[in-house]
N, C-alpha and C. Protein backbone atom coordinates (compact mmCIF):
# COMPACT_ATOMS: atom_id res chain seq x y z
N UNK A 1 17.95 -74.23 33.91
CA UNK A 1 17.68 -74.33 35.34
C UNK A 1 18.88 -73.79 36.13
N UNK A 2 18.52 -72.92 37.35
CA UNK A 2 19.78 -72.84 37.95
C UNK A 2 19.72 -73.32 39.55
N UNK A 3 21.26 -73.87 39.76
CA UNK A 3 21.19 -74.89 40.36
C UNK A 3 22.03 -74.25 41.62
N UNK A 4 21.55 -74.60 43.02
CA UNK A 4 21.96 -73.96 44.22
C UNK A 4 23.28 -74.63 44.98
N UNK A 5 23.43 -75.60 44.42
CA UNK A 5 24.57 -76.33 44.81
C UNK A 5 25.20 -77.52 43.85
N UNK A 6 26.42 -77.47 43.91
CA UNK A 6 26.59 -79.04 42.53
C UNK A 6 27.59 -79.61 43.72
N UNK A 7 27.32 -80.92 43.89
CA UNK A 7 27.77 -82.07 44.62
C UNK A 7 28.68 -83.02 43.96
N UNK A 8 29.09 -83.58 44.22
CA UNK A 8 30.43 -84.46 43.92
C UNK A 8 29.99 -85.60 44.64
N UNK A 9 29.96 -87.02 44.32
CA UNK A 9 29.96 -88.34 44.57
C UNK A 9 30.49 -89.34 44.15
N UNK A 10 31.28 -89.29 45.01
CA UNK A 10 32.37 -90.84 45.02
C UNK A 10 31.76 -92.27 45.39
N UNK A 11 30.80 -92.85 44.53
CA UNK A 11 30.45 -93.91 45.61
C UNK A 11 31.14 -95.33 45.52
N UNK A 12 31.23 -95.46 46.89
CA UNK A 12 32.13 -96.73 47.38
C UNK A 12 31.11 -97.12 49.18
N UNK A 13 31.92 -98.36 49.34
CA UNK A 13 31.66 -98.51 50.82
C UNK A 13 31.48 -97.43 51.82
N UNK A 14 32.26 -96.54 51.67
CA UNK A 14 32.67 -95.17 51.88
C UNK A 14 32.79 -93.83 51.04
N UNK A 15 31.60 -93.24 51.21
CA UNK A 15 30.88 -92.93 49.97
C UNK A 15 31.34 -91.40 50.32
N UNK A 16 32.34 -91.18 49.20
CA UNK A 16 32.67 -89.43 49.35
C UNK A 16 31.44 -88.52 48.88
N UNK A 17 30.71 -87.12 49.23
CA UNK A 17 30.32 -86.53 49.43
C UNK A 17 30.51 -85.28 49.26
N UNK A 18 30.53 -84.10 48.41
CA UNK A 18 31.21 -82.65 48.95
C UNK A 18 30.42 -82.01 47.95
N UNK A 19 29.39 -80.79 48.92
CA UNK A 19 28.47 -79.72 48.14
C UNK A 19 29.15 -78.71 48.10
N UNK A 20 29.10 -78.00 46.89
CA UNK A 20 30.09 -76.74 46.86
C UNK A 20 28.61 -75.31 46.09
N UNK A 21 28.85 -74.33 46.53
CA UNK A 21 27.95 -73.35 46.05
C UNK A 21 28.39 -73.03 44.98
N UNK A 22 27.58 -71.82 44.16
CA UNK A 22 28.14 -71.62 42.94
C UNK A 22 29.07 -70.50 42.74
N UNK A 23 29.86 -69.93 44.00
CA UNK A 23 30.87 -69.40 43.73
C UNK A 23 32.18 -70.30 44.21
N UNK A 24 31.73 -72.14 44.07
CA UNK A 24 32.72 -72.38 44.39
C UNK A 24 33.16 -73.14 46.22
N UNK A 25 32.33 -71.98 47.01
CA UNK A 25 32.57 -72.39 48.51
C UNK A 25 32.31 -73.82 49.17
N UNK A 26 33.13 -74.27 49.83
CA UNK A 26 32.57 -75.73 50.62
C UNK A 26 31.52 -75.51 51.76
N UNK A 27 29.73 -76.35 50.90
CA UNK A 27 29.08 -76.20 52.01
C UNK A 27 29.33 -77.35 52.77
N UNK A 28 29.14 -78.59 52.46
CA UNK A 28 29.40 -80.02 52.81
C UNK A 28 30.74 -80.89 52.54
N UNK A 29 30.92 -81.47 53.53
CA UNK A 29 31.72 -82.28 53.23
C UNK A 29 31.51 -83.82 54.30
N UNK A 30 31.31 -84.96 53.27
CA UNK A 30 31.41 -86.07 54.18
C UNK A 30 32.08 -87.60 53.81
N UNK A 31 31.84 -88.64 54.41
CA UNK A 31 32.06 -89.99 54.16
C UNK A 31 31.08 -90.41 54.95
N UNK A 32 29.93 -91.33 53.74
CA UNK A 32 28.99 -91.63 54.32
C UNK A 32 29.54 -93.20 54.24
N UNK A 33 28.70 -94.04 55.22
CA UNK A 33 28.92 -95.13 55.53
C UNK A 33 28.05 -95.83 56.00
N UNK A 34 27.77 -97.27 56.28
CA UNK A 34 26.87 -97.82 57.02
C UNK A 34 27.02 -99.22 57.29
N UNK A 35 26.81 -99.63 58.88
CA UNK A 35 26.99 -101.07 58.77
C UNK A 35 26.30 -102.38 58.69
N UNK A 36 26.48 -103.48 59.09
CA UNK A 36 25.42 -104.43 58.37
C UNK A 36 25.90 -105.14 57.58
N UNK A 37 24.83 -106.25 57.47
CA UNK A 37 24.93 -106.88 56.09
C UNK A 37 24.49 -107.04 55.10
N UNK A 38 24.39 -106.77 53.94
CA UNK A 38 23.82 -106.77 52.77
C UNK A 38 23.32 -107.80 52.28
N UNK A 39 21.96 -107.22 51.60
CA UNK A 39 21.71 -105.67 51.16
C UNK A 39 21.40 -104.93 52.16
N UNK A 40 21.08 -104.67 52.91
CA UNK A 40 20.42 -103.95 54.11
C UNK A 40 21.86 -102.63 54.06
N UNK A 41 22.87 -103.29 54.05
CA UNK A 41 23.69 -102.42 54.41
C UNK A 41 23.80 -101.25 53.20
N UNK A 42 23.88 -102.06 51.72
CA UNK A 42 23.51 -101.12 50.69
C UNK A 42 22.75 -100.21 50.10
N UNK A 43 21.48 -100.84 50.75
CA UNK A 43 20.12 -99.92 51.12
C UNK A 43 20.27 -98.57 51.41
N UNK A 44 21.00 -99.14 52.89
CA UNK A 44 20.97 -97.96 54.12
C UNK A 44 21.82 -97.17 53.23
N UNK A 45 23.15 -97.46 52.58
CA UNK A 45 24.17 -96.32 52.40
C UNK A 45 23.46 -95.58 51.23
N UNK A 46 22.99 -96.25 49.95
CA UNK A 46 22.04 -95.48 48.78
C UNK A 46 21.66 -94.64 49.56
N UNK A 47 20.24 -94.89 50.24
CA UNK A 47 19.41 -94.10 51.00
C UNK A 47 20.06 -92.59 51.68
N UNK A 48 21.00 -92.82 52.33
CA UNK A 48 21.53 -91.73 52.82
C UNK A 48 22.31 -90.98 52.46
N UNK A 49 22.88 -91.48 50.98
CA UNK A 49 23.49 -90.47 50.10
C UNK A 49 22.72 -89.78 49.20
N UNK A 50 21.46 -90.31 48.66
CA UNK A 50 20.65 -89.62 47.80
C UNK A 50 19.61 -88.62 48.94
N UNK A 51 19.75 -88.77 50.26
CA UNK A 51 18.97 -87.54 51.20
C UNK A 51 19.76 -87.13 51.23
N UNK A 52 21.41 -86.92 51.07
CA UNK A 52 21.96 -85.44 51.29
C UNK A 52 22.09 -84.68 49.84
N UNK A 53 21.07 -85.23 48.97
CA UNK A 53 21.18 -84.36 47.79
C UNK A 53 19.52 -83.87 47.85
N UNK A 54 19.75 -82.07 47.56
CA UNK A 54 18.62 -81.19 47.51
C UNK A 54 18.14 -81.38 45.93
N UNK A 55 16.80 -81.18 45.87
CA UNK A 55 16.36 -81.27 44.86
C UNK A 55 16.41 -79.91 43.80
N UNK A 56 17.08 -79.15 44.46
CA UNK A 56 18.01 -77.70 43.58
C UNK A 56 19.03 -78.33 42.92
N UNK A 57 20.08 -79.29 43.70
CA UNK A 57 21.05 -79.86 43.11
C UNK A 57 21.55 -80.42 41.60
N UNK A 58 22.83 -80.40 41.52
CA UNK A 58 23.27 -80.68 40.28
C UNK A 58 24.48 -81.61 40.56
N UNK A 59 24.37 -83.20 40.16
CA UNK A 59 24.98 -83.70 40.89
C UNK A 59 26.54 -84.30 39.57
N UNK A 60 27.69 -84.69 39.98
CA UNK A 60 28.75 -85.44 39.22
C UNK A 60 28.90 -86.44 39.68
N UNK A 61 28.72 -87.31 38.98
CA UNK A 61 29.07 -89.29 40.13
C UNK A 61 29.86 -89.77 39.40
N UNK A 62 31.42 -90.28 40.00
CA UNK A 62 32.08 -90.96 39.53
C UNK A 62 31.62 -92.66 38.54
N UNK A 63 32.40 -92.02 37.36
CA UNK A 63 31.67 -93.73 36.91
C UNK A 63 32.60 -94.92 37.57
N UNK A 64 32.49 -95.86 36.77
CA UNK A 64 32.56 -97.28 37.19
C UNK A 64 33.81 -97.41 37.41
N UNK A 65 34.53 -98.10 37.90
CA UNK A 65 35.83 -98.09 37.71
C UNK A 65 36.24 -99.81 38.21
N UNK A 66 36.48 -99.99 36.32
CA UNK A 66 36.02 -101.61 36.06
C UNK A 66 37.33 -102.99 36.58
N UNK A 67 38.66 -102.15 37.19
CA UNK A 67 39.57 -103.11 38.16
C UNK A 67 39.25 -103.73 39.10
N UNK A 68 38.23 -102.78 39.64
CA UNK A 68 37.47 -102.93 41.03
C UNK A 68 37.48 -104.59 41.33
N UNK A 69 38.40 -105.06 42.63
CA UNK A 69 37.99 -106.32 43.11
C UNK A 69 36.56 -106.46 43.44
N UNK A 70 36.25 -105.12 44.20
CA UNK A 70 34.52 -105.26 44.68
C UNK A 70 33.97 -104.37 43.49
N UNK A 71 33.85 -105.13 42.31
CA UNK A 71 32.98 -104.87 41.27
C UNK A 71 31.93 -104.50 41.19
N UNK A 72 31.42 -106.15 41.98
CA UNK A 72 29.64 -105.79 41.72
C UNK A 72 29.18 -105.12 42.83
N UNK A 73 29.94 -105.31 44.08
CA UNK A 73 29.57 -104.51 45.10
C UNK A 73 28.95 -102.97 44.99
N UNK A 74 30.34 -102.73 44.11
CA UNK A 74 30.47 -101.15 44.31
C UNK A 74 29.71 -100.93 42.86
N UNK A 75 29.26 -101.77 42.09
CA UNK A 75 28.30 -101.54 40.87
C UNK A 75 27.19 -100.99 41.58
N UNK A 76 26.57 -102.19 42.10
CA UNK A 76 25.51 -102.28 42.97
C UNK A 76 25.05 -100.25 43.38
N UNK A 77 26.07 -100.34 44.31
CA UNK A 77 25.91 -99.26 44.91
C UNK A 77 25.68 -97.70 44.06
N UNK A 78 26.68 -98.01 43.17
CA UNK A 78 26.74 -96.83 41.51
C UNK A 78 25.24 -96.56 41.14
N UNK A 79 24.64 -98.01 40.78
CA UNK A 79 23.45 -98.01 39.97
C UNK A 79 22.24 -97.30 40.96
N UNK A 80 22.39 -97.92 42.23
CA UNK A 80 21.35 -98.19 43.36
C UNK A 80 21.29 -95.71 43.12
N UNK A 81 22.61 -95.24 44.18
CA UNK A 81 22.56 -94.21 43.70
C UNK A 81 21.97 -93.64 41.99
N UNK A 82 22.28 -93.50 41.34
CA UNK A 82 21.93 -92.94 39.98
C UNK A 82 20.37 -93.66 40.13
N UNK A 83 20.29 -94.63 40.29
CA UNK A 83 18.32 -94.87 39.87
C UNK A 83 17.64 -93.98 41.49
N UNK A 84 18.13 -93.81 42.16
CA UNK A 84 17.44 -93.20 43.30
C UNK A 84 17.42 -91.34 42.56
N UNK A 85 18.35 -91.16 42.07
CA UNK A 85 18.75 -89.76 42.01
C UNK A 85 17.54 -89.14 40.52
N UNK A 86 17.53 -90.31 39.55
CA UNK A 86 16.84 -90.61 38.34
C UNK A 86 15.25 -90.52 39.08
N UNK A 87 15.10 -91.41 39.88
CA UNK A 87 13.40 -91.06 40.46
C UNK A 87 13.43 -89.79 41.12
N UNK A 88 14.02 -89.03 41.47
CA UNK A 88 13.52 -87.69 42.11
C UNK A 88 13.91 -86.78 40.87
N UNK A 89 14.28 -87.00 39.96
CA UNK A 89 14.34 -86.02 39.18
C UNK A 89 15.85 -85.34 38.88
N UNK A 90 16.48 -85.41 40.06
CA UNK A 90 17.55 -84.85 39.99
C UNK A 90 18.79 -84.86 39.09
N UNK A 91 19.27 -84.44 38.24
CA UNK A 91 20.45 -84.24 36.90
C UNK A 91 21.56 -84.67 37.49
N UNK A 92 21.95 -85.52 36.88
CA UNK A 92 24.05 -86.01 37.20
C UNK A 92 24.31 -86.31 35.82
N UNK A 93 25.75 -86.07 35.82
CA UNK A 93 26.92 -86.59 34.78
C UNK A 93 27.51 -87.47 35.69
N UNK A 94 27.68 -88.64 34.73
CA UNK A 94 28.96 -89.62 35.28
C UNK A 94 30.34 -88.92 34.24
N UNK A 95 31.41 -89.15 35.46
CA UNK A 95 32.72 -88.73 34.91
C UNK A 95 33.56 -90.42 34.84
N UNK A 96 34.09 -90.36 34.37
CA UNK A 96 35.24 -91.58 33.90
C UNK A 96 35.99 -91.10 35.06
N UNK A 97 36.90 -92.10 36.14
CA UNK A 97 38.00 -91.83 36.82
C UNK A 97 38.86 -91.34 36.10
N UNK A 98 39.30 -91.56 34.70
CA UNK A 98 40.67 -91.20 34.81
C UNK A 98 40.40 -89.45 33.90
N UNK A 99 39.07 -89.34 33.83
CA UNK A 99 38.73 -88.02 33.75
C UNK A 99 39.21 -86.79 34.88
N UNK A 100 38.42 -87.47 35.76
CA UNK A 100 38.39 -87.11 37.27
C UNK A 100 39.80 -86.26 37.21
N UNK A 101 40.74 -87.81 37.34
CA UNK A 101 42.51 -87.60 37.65
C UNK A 101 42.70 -86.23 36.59
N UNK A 102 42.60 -86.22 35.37
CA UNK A 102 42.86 -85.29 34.19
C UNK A 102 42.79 -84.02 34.86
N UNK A 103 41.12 -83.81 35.37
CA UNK A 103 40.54 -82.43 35.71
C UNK A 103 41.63 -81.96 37.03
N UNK A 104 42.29 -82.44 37.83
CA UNK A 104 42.97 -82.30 38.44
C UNK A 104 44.83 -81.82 38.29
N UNK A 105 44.66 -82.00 37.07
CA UNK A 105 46.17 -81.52 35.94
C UNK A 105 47.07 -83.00 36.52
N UNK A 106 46.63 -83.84 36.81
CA UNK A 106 47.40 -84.98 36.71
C UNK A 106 46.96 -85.95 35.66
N UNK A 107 48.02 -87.03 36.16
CA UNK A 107 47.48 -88.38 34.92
C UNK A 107 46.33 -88.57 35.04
N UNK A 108 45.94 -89.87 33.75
CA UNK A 108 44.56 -90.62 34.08
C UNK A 108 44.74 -91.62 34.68
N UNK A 109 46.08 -91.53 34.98
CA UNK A 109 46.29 -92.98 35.38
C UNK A 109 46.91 -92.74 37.20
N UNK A 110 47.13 -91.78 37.56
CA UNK A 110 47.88 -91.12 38.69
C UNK A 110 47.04 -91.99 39.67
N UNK A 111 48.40 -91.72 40.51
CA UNK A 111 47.71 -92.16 42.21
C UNK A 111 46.95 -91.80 42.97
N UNK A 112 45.98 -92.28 43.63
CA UNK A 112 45.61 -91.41 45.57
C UNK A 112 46.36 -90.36 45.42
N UNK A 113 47.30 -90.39 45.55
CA UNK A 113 48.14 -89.91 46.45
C UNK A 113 48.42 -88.72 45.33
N UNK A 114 48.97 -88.74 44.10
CA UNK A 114 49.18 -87.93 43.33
C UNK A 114 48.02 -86.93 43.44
N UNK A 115 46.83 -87.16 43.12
CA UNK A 115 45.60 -86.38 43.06
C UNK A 115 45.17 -85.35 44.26
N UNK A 116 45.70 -86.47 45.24
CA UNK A 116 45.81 -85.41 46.61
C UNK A 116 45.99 -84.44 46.50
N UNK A 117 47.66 -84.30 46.29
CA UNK A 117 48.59 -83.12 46.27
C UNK A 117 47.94 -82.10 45.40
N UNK A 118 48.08 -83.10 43.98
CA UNK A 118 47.77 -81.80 42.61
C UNK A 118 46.19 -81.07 43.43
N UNK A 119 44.91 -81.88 43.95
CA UNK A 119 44.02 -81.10 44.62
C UNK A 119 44.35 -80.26 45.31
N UNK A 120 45.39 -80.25 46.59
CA UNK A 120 45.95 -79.54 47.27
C UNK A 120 46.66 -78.43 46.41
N UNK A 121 47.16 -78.33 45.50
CA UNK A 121 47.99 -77.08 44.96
C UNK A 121 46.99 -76.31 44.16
N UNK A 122 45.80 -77.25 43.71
CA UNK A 122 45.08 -76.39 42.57
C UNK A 122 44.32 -75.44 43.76
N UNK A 123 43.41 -76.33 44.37
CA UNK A 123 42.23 -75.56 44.70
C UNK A 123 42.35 -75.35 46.88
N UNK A 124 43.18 -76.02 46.93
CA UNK A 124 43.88 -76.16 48.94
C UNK A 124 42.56 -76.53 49.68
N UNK A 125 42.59 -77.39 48.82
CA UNK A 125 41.22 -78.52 49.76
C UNK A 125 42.22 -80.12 50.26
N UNK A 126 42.21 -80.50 51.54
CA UNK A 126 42.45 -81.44 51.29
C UNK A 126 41.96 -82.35 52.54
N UNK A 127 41.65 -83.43 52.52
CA UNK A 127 40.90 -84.73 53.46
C UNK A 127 41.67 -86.04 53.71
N UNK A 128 41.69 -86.46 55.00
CA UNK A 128 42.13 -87.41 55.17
C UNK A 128 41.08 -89.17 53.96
N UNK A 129 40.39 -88.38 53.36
CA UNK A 129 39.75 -89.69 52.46
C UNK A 129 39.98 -89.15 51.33
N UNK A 130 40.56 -90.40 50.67
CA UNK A 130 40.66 -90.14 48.94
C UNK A 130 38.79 -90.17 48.49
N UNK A 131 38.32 -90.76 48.63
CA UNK A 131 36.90 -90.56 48.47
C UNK A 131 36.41 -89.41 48.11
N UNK A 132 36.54 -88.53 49.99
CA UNK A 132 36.09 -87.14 49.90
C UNK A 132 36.86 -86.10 48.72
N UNK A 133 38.47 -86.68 48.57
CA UNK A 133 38.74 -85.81 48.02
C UNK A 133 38.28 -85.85 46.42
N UNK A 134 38.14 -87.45 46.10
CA UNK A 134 37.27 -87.44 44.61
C UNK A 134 35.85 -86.30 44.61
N UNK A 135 35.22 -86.29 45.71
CA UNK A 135 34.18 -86.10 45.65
C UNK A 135 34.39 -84.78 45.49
N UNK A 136 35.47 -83.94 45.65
CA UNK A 136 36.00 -82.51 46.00
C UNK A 136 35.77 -82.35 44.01
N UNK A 137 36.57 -82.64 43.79
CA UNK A 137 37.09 -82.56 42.02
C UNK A 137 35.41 -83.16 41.45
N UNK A 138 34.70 -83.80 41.54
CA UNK A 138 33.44 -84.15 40.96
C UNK A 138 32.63 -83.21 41.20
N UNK A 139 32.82 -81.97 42.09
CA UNK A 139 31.97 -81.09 42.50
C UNK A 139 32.37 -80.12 41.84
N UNK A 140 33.41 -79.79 41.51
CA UNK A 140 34.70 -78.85 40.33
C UNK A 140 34.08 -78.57 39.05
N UNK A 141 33.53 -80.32 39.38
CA UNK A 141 33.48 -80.14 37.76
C UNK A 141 31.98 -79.96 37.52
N UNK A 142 31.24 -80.29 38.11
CA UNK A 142 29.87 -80.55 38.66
C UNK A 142 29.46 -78.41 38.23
N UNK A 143 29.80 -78.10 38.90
CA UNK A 143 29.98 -76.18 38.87
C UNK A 143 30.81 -75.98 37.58
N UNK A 144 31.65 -76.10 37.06
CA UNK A 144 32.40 -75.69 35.91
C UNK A 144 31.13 -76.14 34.94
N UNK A 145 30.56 -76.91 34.61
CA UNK A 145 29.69 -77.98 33.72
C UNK A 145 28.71 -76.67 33.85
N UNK A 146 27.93 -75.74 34.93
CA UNK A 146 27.05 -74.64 34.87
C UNK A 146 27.51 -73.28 35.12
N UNK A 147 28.50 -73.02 35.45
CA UNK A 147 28.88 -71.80 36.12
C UNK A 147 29.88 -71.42 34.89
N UNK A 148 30.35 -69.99 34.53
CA UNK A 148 31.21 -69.39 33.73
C UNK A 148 32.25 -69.19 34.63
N UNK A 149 32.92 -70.24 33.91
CA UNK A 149 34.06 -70.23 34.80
C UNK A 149 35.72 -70.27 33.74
N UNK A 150 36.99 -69.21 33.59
CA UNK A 150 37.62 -69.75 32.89
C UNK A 150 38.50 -70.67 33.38
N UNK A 151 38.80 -71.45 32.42
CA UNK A 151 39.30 -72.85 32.64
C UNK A 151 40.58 -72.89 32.04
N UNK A 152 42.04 -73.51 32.14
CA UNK A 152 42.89 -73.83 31.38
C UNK A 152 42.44 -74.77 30.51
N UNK A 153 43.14 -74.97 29.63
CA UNK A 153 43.31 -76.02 28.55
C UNK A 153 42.49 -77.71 28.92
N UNK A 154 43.41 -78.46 30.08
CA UNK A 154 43.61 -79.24 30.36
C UNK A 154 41.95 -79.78 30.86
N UNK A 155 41.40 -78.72 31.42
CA UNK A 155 40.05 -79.17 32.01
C UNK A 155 39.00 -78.89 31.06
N UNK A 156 39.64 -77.64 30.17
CA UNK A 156 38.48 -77.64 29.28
C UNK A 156 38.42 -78.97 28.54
N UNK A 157 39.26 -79.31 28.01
CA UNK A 157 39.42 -81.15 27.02
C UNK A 157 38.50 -81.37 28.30
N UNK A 158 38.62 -81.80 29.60
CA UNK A 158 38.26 -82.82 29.83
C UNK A 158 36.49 -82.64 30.14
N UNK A 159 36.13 -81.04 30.45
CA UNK A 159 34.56 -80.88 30.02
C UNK A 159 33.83 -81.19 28.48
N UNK A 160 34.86 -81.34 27.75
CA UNK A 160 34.44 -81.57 26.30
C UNK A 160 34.16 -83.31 26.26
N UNK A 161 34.77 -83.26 26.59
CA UNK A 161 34.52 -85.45 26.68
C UNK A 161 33.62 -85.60 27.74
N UNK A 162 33.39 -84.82 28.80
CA UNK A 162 32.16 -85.08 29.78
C UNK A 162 30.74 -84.77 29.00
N UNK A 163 31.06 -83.64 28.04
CA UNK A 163 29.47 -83.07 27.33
C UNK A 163 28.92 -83.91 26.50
């Protein structure tokens, strides 16, 4: 299948977002959000992250990331996405965070803040949300995963543990 856009999703309260074409270009970029109280509020945010994905799409969703004080919260929200994305049909890989960090030529263990930068030097994308910018690198990889693309070392390992 070939796919018109691969998306990147960070989901949290603040749910990073970023469609990239397949040479790469930024079509989208967001932080979706919503307020309320839950579930209503979890509803609403699922809902409006799985409408900004086209059914051309090829999506990367950060997996779990099991420190999490808001665990089940942000479980909740993981699953809620992926079973919405699963009924329309639409294809995702979950990446491991400290994948994520890897594909970025930093640690698995690196900071915000580290990932920033190394984003900033690899590819000169950069956002005031660590979110968006996860969502930047999930979209990287999201296109590398279909597109012929050469890769250093470092990311190829880390498409080999994503396959």
């Amino acid at each position: 299948m070939r796919f018109e856009r691969f998306i990147g999703i960070d989901p949290s309260l603040r749910t990073g977002f970023v469609a990239l074409s397949t040479y790469g270009e930024v079509i989208e970029v967001k932080e979706i959000e919503r307020d309320g109280d839950d579930p209503a509020r979890m509803s609403d945010l699922i809902q409006a992250v799985v409408d900004a994905v086209h059914d051309t799409d090829f999506v990367a969703i950060e997996g779990f990331g099991y420190a999490s004080q808001k665990g089940f919260l942000l479980g909740g929200i993981g699953w809620g996405i992926r079973i919405e994305l699963y009924r329309r049909g639409i294809p995702y890989v979950d990446v491991a965070p400290s994948l994520l960090k890897k594909f970025t030529g930093a640690k698995g263990n690196a900071s915000k803040e580290r990932i920033a930068v190394e984003v900033y030097k690899r590819w000169g994308f950069e956002h005031d949300s660590n979110n968006v910018v996860d969502a930047f690198v999930l979209a990287q990889i999201a296109r590398v995963l279909h597109e012929r693309i050469e890769l250093p070392k470092f990311q190829q390992e880390v498409l080999n543990k994503i396959s």
